[in-house]
Protein backbone atom coordinates (compact mmCIF):
# COMPACT_ATOMS: atom_id res chain seq x y z
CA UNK A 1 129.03 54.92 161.17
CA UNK A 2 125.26 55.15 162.27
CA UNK A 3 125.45 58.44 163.45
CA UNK A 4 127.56 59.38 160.01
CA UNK A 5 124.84 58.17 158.25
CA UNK A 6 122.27 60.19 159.83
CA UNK A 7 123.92 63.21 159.90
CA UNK A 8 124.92 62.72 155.93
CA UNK A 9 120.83 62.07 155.50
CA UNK A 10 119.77 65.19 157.19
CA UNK A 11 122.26 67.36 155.71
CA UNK A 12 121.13 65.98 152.57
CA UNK A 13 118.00 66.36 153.31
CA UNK A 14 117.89 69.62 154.15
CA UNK A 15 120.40 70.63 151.20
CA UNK A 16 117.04 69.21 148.45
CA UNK A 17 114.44 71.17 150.74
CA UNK A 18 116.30 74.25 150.79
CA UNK A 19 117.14 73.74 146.49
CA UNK A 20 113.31 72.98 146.42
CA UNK A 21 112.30 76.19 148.02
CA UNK A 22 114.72 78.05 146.17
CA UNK A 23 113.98 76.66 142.86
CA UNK A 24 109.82 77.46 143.89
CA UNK A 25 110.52 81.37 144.26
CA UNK A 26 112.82 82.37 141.56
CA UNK A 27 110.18 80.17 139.40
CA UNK A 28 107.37 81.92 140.85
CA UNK A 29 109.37 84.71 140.17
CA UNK A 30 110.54 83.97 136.63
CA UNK A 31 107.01 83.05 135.44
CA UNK A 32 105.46 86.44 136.76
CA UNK A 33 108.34 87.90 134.49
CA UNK A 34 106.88 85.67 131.52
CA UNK A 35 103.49 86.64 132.15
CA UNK A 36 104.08 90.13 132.38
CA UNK A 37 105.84 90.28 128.57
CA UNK A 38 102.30 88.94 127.95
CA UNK A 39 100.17 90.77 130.02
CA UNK A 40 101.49 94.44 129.78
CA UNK A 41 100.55 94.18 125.84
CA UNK A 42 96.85 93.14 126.59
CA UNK A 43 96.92 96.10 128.40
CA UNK A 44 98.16 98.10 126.03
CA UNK A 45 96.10 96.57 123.20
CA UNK A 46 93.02 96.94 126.08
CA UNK A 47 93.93 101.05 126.16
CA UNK A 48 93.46 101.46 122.59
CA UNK A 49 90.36 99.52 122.14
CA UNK A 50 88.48 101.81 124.90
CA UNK A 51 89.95 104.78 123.02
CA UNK A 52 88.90 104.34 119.34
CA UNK A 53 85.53 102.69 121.02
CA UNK A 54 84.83 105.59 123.34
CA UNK A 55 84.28 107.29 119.85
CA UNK A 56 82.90 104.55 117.50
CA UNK A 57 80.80 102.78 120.50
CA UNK A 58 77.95 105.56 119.13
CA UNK A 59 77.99 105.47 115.80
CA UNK A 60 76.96 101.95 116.08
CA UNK A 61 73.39 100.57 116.36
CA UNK A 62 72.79 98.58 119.74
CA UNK A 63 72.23 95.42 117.72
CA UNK A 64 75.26 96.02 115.74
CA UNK A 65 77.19 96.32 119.09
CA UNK A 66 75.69 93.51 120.55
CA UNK A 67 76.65 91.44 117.83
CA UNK A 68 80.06 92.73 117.92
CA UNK A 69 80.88 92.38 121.41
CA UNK A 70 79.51 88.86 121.62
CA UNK A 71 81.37 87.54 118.48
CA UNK A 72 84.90 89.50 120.40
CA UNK A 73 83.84 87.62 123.79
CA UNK A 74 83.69 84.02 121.99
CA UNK A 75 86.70 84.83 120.19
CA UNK A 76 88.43 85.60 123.69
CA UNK A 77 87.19 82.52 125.22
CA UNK A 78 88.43 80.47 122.31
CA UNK A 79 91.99 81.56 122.66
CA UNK A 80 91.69 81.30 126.54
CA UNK A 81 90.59 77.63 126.16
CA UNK A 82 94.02 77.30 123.96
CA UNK A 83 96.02 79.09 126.29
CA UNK A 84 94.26 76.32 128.64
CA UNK A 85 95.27 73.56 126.59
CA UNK A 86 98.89 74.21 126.04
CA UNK A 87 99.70 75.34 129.49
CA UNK A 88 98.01 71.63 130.33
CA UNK A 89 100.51 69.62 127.94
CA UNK A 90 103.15 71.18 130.04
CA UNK A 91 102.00 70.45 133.54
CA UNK A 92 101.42 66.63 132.01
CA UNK A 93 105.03 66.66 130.64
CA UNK A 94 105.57 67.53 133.83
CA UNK A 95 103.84 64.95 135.54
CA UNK A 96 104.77 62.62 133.08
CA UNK A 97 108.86 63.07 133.34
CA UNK A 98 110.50 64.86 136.07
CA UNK A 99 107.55 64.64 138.59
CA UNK A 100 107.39 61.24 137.90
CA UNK A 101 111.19 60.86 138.68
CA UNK A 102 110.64 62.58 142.20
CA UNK A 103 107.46 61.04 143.33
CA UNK A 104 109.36 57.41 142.92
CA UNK A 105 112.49 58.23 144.96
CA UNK A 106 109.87 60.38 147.31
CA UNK A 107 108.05 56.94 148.01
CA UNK A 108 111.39 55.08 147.53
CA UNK A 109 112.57 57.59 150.36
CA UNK A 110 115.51 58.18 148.60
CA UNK A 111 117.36 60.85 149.57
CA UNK A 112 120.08 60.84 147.27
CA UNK A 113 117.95 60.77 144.35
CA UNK A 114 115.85 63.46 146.09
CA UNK A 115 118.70 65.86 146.33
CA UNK A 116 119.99 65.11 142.85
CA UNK A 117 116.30 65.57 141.67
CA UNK A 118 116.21 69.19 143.60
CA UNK A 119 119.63 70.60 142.23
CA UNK A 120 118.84 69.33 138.65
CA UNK A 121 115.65 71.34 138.75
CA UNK A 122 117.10 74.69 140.81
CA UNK A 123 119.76 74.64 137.98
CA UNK A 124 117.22 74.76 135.43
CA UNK A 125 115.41 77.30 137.38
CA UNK A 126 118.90 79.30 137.68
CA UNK A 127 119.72 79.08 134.19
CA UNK A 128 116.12 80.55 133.11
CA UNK A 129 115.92 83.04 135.59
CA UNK A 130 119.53 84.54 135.96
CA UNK A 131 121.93 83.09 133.63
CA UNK A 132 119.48 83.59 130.74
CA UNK A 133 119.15 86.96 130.45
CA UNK A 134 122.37 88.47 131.38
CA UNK A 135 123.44 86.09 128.48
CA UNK A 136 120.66 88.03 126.69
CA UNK A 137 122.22 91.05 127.81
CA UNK A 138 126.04 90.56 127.13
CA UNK A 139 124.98 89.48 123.39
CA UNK A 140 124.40 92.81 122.47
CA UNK A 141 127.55 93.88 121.22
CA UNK A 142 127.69 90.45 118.20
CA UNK A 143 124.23 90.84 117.49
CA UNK A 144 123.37 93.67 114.68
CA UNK A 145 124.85 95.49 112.25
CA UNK A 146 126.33 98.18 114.40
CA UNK A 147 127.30 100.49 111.60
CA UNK A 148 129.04 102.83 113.80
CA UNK A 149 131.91 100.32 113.50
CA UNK A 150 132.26 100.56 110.10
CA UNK A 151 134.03 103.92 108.63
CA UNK A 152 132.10 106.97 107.53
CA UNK A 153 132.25 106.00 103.71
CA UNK A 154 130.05 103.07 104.21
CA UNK A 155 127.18 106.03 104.73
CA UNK A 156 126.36 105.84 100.83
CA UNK A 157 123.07 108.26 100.70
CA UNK A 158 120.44 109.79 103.11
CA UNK A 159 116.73 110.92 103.05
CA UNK A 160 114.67 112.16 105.74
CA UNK A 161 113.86 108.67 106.01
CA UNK A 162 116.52 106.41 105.21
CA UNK A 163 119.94 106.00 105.60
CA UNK A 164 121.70 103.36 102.76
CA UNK A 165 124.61 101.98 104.57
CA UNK A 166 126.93 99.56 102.62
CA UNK A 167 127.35 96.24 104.60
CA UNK A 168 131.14 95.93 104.01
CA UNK A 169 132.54 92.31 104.64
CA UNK A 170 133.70 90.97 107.59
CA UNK A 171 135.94 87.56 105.95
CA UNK A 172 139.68 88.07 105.60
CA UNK A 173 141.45 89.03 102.34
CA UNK A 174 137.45 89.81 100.67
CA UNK A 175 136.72 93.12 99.00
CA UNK A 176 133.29 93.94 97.18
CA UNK A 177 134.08 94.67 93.72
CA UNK A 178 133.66 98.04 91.99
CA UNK A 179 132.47 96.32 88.88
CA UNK A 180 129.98 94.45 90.59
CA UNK A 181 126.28 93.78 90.44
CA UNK A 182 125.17 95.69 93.56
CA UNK A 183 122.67 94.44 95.63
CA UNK A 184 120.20 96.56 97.84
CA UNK A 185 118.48 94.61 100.48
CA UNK A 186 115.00 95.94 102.04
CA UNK A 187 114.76 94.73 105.83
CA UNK A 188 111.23 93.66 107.17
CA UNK A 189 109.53 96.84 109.60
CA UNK A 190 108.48 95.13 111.88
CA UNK A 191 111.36 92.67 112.87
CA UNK A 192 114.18 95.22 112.06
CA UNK A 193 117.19 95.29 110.08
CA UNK A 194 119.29 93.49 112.93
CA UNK A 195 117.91 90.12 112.69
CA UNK A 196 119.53 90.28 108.69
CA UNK A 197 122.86 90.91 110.60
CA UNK A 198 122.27 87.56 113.27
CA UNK A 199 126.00 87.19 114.42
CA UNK A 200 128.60 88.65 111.81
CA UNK A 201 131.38 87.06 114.31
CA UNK A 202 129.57 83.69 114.25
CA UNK A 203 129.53 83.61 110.26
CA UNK A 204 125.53 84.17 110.74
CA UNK A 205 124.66 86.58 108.83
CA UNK A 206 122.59 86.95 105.93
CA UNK A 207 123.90 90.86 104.78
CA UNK A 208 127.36 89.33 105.39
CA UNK A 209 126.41 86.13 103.09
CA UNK A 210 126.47 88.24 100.37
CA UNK A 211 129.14 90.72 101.43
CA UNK A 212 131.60 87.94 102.22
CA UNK A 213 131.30 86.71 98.24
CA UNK A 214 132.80 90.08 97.27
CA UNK A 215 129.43 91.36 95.53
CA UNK A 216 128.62 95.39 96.33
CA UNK A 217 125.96 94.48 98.92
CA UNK A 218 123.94 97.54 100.83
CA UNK A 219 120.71 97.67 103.10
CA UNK A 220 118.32 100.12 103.51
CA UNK A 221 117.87 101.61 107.11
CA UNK A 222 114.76 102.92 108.75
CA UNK A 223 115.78 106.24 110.95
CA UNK A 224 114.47 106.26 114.34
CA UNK A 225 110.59 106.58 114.38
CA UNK A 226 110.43 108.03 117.62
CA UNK A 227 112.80 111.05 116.73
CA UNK A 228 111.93 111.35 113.38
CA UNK A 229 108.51 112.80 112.31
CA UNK A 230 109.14 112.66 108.30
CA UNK A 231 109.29 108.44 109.46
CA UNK A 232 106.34 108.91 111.19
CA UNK A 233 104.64 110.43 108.21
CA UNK A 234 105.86 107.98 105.36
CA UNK A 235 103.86 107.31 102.97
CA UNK A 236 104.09 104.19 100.77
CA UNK A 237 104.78 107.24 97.89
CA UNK A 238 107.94 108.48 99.63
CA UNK A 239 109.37 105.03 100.56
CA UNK A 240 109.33 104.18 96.74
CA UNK A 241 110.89 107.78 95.89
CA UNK A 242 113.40 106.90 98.20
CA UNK A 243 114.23 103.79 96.49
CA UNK A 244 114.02 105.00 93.74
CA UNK A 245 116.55 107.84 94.45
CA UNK A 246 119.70 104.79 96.27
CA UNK A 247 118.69 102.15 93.51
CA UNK A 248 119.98 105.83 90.90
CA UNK A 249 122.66 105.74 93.46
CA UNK A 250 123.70 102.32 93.33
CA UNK A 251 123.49 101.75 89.62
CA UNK A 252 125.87 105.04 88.80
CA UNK A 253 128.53 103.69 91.32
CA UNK A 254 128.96 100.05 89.96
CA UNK A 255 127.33 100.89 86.09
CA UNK A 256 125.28 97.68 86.57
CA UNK A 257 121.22 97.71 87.40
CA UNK A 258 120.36 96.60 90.82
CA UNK A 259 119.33 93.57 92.76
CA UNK A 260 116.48 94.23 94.50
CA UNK A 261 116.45 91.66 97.67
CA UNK A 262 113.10 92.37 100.03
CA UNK A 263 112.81 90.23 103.39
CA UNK A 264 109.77 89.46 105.12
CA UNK A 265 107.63 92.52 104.69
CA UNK A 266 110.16 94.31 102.95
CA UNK A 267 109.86 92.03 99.81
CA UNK A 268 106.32 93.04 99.68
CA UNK A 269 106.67 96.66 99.52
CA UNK A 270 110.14 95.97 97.21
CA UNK A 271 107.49 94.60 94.73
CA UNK A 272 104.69 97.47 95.27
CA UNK A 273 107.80 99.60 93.83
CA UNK A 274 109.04 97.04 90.67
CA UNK A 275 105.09 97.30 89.72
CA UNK A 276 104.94 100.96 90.03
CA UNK A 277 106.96 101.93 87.40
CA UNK A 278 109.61 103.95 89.57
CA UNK A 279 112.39 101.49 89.64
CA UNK A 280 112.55 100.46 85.55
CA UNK A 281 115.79 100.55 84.02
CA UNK A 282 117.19 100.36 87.64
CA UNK A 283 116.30 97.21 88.44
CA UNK A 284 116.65 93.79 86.44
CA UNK A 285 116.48 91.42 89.23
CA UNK A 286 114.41 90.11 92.70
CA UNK A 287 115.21 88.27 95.46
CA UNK A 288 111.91 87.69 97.90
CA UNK A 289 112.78 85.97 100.90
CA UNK A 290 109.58 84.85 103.50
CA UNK A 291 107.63 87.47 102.53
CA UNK A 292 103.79 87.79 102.67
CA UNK A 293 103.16 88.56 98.79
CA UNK A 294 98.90 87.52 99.64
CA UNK A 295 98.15 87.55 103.34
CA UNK A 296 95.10 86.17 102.76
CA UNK A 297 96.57 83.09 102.16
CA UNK A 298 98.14 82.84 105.33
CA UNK A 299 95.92 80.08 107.33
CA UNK A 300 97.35 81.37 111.07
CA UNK A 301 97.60 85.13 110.71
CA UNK A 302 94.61 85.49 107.91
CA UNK A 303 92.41 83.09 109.50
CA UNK A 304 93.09 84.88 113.06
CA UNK A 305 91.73 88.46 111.07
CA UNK A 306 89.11 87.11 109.55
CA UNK A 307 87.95 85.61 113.08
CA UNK A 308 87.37 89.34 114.74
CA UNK A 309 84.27 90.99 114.34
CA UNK A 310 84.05 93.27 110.89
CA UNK A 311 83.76 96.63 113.49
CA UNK A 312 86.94 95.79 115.08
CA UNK A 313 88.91 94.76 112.28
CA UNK A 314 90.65 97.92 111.71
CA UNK A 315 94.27 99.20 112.16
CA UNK A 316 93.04 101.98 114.38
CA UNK A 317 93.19 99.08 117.20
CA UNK A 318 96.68 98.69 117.04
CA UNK A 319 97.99 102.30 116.92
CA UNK A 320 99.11 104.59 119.75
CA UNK A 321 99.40 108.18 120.00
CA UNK A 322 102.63 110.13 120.27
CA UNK A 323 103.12 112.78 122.56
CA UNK A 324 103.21 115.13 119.13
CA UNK A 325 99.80 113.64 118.14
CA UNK A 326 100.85 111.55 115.49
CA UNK A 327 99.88 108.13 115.53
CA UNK A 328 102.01 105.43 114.61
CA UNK A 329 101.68 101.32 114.41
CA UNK A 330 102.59 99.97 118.04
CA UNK A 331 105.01 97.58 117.37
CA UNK A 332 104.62 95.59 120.58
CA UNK A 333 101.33 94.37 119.69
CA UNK A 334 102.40 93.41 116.17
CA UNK A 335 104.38 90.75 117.97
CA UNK A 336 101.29 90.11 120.18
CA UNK A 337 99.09 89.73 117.61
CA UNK A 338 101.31 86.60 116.41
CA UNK A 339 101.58 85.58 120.19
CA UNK A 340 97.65 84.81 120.11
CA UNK A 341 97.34 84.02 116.87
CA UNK A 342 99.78 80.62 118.27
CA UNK A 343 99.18 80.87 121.58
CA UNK A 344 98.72 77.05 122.04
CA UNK A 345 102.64 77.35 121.91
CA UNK A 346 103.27 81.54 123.24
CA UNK A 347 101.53 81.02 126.00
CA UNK A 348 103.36 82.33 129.33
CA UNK A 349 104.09 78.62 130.79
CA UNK A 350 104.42 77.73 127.63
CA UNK A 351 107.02 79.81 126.60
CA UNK A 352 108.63 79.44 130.40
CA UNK A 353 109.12 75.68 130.03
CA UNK A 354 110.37 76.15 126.12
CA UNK A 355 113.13 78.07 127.55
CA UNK A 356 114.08 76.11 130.42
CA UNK A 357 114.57 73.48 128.05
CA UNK A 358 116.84 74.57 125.87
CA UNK A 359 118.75 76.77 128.34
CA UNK A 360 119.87 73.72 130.30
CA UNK A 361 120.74 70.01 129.65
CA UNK A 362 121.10 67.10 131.47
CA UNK A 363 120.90 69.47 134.05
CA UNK A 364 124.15 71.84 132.80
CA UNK A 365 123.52 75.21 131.49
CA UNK A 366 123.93 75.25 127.83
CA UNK A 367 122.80 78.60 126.78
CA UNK A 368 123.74 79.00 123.34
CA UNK A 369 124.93 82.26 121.80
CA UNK A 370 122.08 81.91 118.97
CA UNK A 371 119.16 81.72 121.86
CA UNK A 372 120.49 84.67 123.39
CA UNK A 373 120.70 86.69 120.05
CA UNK A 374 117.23 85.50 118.83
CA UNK A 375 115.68 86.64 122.48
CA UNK A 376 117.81 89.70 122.26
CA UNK A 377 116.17 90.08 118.93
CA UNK A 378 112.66 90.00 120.17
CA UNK A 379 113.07 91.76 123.39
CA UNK A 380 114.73 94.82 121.36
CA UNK A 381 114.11 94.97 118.37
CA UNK A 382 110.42 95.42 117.76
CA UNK A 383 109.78 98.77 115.87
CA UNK A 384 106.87 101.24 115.95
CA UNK A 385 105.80 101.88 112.43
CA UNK A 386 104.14 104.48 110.34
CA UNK A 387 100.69 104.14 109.96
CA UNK A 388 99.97 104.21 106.29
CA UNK A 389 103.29 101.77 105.92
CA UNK A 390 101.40 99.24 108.17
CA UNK A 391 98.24 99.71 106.27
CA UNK A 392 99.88 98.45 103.00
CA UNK A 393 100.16 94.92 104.99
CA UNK A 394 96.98 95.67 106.61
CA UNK A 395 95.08 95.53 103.67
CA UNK A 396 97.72 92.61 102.13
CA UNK A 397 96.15 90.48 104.60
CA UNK A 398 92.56 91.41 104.31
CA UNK A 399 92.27 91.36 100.34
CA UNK A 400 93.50 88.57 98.20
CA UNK A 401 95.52 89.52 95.03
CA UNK A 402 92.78 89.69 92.01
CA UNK A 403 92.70 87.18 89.23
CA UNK A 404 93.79 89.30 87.00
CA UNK A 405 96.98 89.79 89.06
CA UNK A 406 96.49 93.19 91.16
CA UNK A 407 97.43 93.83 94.13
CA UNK A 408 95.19 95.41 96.69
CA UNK A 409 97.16 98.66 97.34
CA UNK A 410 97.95 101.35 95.08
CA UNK A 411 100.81 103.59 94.24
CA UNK A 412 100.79 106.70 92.82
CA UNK A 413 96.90 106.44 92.62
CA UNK A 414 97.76 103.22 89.90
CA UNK A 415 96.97 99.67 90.21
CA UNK A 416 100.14 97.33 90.56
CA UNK A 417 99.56 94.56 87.76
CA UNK A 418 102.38 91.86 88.84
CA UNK A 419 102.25 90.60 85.60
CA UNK A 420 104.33 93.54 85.05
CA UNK A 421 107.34 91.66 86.37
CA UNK A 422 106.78 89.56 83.33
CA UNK A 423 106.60 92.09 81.26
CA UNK A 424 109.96 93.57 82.25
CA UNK A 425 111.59 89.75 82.13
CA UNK A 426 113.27 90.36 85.35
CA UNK A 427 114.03 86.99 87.00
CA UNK A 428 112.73 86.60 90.31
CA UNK A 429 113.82 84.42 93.19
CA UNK A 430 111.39 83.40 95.90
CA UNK A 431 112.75 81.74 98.68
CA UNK A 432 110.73 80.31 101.79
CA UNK A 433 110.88 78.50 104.65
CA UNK A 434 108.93 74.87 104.54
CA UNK A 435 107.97 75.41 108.25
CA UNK A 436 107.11 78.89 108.63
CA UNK A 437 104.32 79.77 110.82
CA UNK A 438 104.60 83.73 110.42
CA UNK A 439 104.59 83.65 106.93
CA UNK A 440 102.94 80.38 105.91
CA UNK A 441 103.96 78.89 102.06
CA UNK A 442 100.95 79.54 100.35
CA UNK A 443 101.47 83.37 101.52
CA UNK A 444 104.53 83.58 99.78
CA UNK A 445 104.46 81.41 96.92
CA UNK A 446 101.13 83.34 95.64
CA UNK A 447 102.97 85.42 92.75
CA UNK A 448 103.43 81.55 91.26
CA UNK A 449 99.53 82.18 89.90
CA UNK A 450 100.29 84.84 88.24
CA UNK A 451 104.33 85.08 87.16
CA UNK A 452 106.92 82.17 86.44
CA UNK A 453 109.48 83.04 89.18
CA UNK A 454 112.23 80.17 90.65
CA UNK A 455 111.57 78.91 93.64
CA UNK A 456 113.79 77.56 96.42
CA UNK A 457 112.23 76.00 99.98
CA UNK A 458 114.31 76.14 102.82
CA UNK A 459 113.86 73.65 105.96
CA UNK A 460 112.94 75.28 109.09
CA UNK A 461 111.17 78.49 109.77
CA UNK A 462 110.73 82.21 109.57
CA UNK A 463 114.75 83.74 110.34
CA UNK A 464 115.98 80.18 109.94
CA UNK A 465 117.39 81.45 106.34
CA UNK A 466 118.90 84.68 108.28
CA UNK A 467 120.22 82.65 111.29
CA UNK A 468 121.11 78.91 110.46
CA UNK A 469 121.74 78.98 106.80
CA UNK A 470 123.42 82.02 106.46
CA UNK A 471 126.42 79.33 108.10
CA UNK A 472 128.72 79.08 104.79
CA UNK A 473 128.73 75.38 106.55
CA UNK A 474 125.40 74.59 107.11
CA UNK A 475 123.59 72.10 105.45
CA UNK A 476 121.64 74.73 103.10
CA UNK A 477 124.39 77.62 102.80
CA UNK A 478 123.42 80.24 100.44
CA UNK A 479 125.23 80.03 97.86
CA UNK A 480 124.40 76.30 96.88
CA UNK A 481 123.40 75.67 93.70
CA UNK A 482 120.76 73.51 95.06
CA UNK A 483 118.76 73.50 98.11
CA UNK A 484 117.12 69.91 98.51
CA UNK A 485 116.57 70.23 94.58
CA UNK A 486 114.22 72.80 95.05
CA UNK A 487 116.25 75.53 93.82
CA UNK A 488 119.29 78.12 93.96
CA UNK A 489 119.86 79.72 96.59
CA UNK A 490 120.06 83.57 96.89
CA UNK A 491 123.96 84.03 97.19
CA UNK A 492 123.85 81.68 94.39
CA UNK A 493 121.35 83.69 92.40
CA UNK A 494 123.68 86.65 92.92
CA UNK A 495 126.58 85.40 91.26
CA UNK A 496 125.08 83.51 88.36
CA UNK A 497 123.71 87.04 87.64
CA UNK A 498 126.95 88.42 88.16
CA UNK A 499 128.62 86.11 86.21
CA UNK A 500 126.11 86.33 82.94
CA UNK A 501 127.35 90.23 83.00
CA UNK A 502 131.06 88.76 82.92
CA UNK A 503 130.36 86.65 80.18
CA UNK A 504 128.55 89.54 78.51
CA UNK A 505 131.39 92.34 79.21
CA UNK A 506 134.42 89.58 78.34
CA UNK A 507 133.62 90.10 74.37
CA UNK A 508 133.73 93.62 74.26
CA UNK A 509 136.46 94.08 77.01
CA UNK A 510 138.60 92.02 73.94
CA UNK A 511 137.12 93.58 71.43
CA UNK A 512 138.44 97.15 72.81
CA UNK A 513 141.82 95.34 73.84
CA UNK A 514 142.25 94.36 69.93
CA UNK A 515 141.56 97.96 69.19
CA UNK A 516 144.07 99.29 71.65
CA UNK A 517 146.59 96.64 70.51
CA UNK A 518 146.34 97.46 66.36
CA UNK A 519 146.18 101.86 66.88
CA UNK A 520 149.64 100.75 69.22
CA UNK A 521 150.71 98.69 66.49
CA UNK A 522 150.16 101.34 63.67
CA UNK A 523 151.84 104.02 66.38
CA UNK A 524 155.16 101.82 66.17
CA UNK A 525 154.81 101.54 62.50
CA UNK A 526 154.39 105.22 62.06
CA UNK A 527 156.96 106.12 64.42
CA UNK A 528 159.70 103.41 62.87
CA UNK A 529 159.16 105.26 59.47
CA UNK A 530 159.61 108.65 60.57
């Protein structure tokens, strides 16, 4: 029984070593995979700053430089030091919990509790390193529109631009209706159209929110940047002509004005168009959903601008060069920018141990089909962008809205008054999320200074309205009539509007039923004579 014993202790032993070892190079291995999503931009980002410097390095006084680079260095070592600090809280989580845990059976000499220690942490390991991202991998096909599914007549219009695609629904026995009050939703740039399509199959989908309700719902699609040079050289001009031209589209097919429904950066430039005139009579109605209406407001993103020096504040930074010479937005290091703007909580260990955590439990892995589509999300769907596009949100989060109300771009060489909304008496709809860190509250909630516009706050963050209450049975589906009291929300919106053009239509529809029914009436008569 002795020599059992022994044997079972060395084998088990050896089995925790060997789990141990394991578990030490795939997360050596997984972290330099981390670190590298974070690294490879700073290159990046580092190329374009010696490019645009190489020529603006001597137009500068040395003073002027000195002052520049010195402010950029302290700015560097501030966001090192919070790198620092984050990466710290997880080592003393660490320490703190499942060190802790092995350092007591370690002294305890516990070699049961040693191997159970090892093959709880080599699964968590596992599930980060492999299981993760072929989960990542196989989501592709539920995550997204994928349009190509849907037949040819959902293809409603094209520009050199953009392609309007109806988002037909995906519930049983539900047809939009022809009559209907259509509604044209404008997808952010940056994050892509995708993330408003989360998991049709799951019943998380925002596009299919709508859609699923029967109401005539369509989305505006950006065509391929890198293909496409008219993309590349859009001009806020053209991408309100283009509205313009499906919103006429829209409104002759259903013989109803338009809901206009932006998200994230696409509610922005959906209002640059209401306030320039272009889209009157075409649209009565505005859905805003997260979307940066002042970026100045914005304490993370804002206050992160307003920290780098004047000289290198300037989209030129954060543009590449295509092989045709046309320079576009790099999209990457839009999603790097917001990666040090929080990177207390982006860092790469950071961001390592975030994952491990909610990729396994209790030692099981529990990898969830909304991780993988959210990861799939940001590892694919990050978009170049045309450079005078970007500089519309540039210069959103550089200069505040005026107090007199306007805005700090211009279209069609006029200044957008958003009092103008008032003016029109189109009903607005702002929705945000109470814990957004991309697009704080006070960014979005600015048009309140200036406009009366409904307002509905949604718990979570920045896609949570996209991805968790887009659920018909969450606890803040879309079409409730109230969200924590704090408003309608945008499903809801919808079909009261809908359903104020029902009760307006019903009196004429009887009106012009009584008519039909007395010229049959005086038919008979006529006919009964003869």
């Amino acid at each position: 029984m002795n020599q059992y014993s022994e044997n079972h202790s060395a084998w088990t032993a050896a089995s925790a070593a060997l789990k141990m070892v394991n578990a030490f190079q795939n997360g050596l291995a997984t972290y330099a995979r981390y670190a590298s999503a974070f690294s490879i931009p700073t290159l990046i980002a580092a190329g374009y700053f010696g490019r645009v410097e190489n020529e603006r390095f001597w137009t500068r006084t040395p003073m002027e430089n000195l002052q520049s680079y010195l402010q950029l260095g302290t700015m560097n070592l501030e966001i090192a030091d919070r790198a620092m600090d984050g990466s710290m809280k997880v080592i003393s989580q660490t320490l703190n919990g499942d060190m802790s845990d092995f350092m007591s059976a370690l002294m305890a000499g516990d070699i049961e509790k040693l191997d159970s220690f090892a093959g709880r942490v080599n699964t968590m390991i596992d599930s980060v390193a492999y299981r993760f991202p072929e989960a990542i991998k196989k989501i592709e096909p539920e995550f997204g529109f994928h349009f190509e599914r849907q037949p040819a007549s959902s293809k409603i219009d094209e520009t050199d631009r953009f392609i309007l695609y109806q988002v037909l629904p995906n519930a049983p026995a539900v047809s939009p209706r022809k009559d209907g009050k259509p509604l044209l939703i404008v997808p952010p740039f940056v994050l892509g159209a995708n993330i408003l399509s989360f998991l049709p199959g799951e019943n998380r989908s925002y596009a299919h929110a709508f859609a699923n309700q029967g109401i005539p719902t369509y989305i505006r699609i950006l065509k391929d940047i890198q293909t496409s040079e008219a993309v590349q050289l859009l001009t806020p001009e053209q991408d309100a002509q283009d509205m313009q031209r499906f919103c006429e589209k829209l409104k002759a097919l259903h013989g109803l004005p338009v809901t206009l429904n932006g998200y994230c950066q696409g509610g922005f430039a959906a209002l640059c168009h209401l306030l320039s005139g272009r889209l009157d009579s075409l649209v009565d109605a505005f859905i805003s959903c997260v979307s940066p209406m002042d970026g100045t407001r914005s304490p993370g993103l804002a206050g992160f601008l307003g920290n780098l020096p004047a000289a290198f504040n300037d989209l030129a930074y954060g543009c590449k060069v295509l092989p045709n010479g046309r320079r576009v937005a790099d999209g990457i290091l839009m999603g790097w920018v917001y990666k040090l703007r929080s990177i207390q909580t982006e860092a790469p260990l950071m961001a390592l141990w975030r994952d491990m955590q909610f990729t396994s439990k209790g030692g099981e892995t529990n990898i969830r089909k909304s991780a993988a589509a959210i990861n799939y999300w940001l590892t694919h769907d990050r978009n170049d962008l045309p450079e005078k596009i970007t500089r519309m949100s540039f210069q959103s989060y550089n200069t505040p809205i005026t107090a007199e109300g306007i805005l700090p771009v211009k279209l069609f060489g006029q200044a957008l008054d958003i009092h103008r909304i008032r003016a029109k008496k189109i009903p607005w709809l702002i929705c945000y999320g109470e814990q957004d860190d991309l697009v704080e509250p006070p960014a979005a909630l600015a048009p309140l200074d200036y406009v009366d516009a409904e307002v509905t706050g949604y718990p979570s963050g920045h896609v949570a309205i996209a991805t968790s209450w887009s659920r018909p049975d969450s606890s803040h589906p879309l079409d409730a009539q109230s969200v924590n009291g704090k408003g309608r929300g945008p499903v809801r919106f919808q079909l009261d509007l809908q359903a104020e053009y029902d009760a307006k239509r019903l009196p004429v529809a009887r009106k012009k039923n009584k008519k039909k029914q007395a010229a049959e009436g005086e038919d008979k008569s006529a006919a009964s004579v003869a």
